[in-house]
C-alpha atoms as a PDB file:
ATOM      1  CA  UNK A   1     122.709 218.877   1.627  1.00  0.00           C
ATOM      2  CA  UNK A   2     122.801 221.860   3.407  1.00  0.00           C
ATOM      3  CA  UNK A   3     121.587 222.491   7.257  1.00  0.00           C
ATOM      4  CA  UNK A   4     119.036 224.838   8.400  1.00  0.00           C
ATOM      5  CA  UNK A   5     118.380 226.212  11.918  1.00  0.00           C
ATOM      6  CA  UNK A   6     115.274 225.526  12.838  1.00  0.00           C
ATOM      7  CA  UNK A   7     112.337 227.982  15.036  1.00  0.00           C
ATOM      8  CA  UNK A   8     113.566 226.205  17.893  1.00  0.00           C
ATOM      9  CA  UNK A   9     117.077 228.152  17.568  1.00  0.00           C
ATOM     10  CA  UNK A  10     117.164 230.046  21.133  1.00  0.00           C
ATOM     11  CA  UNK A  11     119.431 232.348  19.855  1.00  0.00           C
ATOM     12  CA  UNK A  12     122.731 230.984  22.063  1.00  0.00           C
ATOM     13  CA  UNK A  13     125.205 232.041  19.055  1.00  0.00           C
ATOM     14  CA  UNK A  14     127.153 228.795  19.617  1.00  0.00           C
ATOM     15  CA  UNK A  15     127.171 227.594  16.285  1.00  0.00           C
ATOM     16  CA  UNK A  16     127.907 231.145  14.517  1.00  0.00           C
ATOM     17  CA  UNK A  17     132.000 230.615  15.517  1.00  0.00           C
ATOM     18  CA  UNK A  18     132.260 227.024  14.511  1.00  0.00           C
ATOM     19  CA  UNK A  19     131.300 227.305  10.990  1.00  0.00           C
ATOM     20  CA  UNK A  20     134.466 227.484   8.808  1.00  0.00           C
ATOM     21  CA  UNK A  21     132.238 229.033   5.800  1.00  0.00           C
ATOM     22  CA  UNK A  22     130.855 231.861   7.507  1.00  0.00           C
ATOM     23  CA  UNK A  23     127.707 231.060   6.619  1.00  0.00           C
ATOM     24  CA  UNK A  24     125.581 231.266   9.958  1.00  0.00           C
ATOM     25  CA  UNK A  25     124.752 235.095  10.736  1.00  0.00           C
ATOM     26  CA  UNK A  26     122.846 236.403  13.624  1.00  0.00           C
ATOM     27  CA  UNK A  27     118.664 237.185  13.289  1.00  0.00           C
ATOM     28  CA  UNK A  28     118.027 240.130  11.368  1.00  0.00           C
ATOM     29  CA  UNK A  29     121.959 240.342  10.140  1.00  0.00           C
ATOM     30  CA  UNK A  30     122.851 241.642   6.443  1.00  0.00           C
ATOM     31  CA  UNK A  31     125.519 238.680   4.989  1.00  0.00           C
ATOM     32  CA  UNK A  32     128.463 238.875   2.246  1.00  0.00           C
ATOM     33  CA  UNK A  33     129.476 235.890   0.485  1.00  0.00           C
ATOM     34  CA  UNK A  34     133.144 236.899   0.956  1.00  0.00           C
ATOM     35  CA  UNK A  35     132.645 237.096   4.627  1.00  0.00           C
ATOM     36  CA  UNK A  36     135.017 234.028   5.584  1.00  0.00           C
ATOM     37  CA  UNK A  37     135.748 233.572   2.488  1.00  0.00           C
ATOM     38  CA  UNK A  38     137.949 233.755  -0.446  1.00  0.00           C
ATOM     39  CA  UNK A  39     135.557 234.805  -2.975  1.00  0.00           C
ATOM     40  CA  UNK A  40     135.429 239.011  -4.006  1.00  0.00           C
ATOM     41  CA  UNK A  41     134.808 240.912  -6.839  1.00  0.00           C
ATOM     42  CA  UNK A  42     131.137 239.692  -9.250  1.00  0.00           C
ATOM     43  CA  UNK A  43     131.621 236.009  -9.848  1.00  0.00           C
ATOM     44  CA  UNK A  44     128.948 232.887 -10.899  1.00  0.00           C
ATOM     45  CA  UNK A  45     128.597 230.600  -8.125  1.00  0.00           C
ATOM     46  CA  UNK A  46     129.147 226.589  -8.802  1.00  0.00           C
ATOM     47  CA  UNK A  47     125.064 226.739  -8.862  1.00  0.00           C
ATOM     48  CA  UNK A  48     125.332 229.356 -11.992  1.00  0.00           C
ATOM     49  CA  UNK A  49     123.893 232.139 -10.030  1.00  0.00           C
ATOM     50  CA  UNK A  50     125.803 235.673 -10.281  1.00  0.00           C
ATOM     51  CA  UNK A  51     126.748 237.432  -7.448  1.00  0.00           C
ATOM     52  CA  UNK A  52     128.814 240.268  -6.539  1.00  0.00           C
ATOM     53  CA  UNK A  53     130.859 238.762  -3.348  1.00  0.00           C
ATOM     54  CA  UNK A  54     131.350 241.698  -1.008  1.00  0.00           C
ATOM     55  CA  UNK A  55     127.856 242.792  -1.521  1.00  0.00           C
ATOM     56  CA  UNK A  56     125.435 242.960   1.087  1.00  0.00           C
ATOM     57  CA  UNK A  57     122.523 240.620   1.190  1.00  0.00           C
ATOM     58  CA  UNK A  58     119.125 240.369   3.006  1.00  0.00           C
ATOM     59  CA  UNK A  59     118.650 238.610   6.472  1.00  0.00           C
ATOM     60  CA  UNK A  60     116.826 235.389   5.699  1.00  0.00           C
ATOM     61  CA  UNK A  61     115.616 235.530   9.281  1.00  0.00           C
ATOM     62  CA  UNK A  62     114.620 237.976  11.312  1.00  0.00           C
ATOM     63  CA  UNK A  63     113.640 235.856  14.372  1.00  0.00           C
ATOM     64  CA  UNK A  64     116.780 232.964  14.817  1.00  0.00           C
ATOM     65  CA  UNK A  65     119.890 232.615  13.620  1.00  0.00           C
ATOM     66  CA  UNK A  66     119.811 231.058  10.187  1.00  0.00           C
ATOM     67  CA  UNK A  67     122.095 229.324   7.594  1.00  0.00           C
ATOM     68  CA  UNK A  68     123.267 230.987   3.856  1.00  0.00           C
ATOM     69  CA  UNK A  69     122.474 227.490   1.814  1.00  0.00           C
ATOM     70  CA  UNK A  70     125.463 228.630  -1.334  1.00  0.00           C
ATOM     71  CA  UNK A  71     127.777 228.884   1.375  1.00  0.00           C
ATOM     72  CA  UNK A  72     127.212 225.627   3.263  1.00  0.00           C
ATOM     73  CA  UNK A  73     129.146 222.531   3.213  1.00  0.00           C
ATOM     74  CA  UNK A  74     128.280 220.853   6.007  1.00  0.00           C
ATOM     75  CA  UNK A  75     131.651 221.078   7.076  1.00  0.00           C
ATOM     76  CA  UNK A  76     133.081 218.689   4.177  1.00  0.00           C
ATOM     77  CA  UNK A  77     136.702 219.267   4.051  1.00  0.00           C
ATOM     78  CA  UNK A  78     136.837 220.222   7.703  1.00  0.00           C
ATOM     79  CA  UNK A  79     135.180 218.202  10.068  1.00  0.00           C
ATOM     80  CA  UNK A  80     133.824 214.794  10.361  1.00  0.00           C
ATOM     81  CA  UNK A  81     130.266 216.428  10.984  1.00  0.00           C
ATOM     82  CA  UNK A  82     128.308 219.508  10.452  1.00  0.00           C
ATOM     83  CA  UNK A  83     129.912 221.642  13.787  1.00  0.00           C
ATOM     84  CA  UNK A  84     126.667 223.527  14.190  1.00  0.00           C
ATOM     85  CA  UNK A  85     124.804 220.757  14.697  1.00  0.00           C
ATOM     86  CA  UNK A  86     127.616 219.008  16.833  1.00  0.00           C
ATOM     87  CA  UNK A  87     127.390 222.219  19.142  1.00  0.00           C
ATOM     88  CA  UNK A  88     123.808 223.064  19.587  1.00  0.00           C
ATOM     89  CA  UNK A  89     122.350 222.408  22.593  1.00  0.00           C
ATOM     90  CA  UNK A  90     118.422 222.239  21.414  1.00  0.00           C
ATOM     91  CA  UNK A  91     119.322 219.965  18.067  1.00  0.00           C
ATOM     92  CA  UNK A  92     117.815 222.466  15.764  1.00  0.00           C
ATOM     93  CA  UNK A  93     120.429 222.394  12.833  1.00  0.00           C
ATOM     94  CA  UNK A  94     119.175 219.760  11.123  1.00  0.00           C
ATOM     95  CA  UNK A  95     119.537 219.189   7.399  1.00  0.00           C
ATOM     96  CA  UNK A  96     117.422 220.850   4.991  1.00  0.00           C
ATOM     97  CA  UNK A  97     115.800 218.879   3.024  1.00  0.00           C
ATOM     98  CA  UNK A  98     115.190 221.775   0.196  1.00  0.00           C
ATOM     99  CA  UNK A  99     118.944 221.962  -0.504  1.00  0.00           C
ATOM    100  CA  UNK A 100     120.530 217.984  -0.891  1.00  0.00           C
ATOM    101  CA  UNK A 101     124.166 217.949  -2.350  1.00  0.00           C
ATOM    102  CA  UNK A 102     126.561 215.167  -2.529  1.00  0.00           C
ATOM    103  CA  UNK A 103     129.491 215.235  -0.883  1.00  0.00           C
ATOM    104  CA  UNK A 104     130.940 215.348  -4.529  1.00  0.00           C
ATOM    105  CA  UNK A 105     129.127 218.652  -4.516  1.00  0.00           C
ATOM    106  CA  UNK A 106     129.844 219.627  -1.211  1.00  0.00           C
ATOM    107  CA  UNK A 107     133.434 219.191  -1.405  1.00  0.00           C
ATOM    108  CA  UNK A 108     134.141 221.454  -4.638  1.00  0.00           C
ATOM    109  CA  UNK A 109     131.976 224.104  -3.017  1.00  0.00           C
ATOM    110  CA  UNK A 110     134.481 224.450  -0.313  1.00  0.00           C
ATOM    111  CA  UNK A 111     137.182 224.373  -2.768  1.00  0.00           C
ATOM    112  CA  UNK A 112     134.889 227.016  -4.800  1.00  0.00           C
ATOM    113  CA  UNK A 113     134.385 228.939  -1.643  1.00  0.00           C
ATOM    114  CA  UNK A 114     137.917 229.395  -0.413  1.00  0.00           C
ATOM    115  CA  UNK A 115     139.685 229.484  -3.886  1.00  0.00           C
ATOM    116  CA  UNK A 116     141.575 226.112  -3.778  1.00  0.00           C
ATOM    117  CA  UNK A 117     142.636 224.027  -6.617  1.00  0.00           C
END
């Protein structure tokens, strides 16, 4: 399952650095899925949906911080928890309940996402 920032985010920025996905951008800022990635070029995602990597996409917030859902792993492969969650200091990455993988799934999205075997 992936985790979501919730309104409560106060917009510290702590979690943004300890994601190793990339996938926590600032309110209102345009994301890549090859930012901290691997990935480049067009390419179908382990969800089938086609993508072109370094093309910009929308915000998904414009008020808090918020979390890209295709590139989340909850840290599997990483850490022993989901770092965003472990640094926040108002508890509002939490896990989204509209997005539940298993750690099967979780795992070969990392490997998907940074291009190991």
């Amino acid at each position: 399952m992936a985790i979501i920032i919730t309104d409560e985010c106060i917009n510290c920025g702590a979690c943004e650095p300890e994601c190793p996905n990339n996938a926590i951008y600032e309110a209102s800022e345009e994301w890549r899925y090859a930012d901290g990635t691997e990935l480049s070029g067009d390419l179908i995602l382990p969800n089938g949906k086609e993508v072109n990597a370094e093309q910009e996409q929308e915000p998904v917030s414009d008020e808090v911080y918020y979390i890209i859902p295709d590139k989340c792993t909850e840290c599997i492969g990483f850490h022993d928890e989901p770092q965003c969650a472990a640094v926040c200091p108002v508890d509002c990455c939490v896990p989204d309940d509209e997005h539940v993988e298993s750690e099967e799934v979780l795992m070969s999205k990392k490997k998907f996402l940074h291009q190991e075997s």
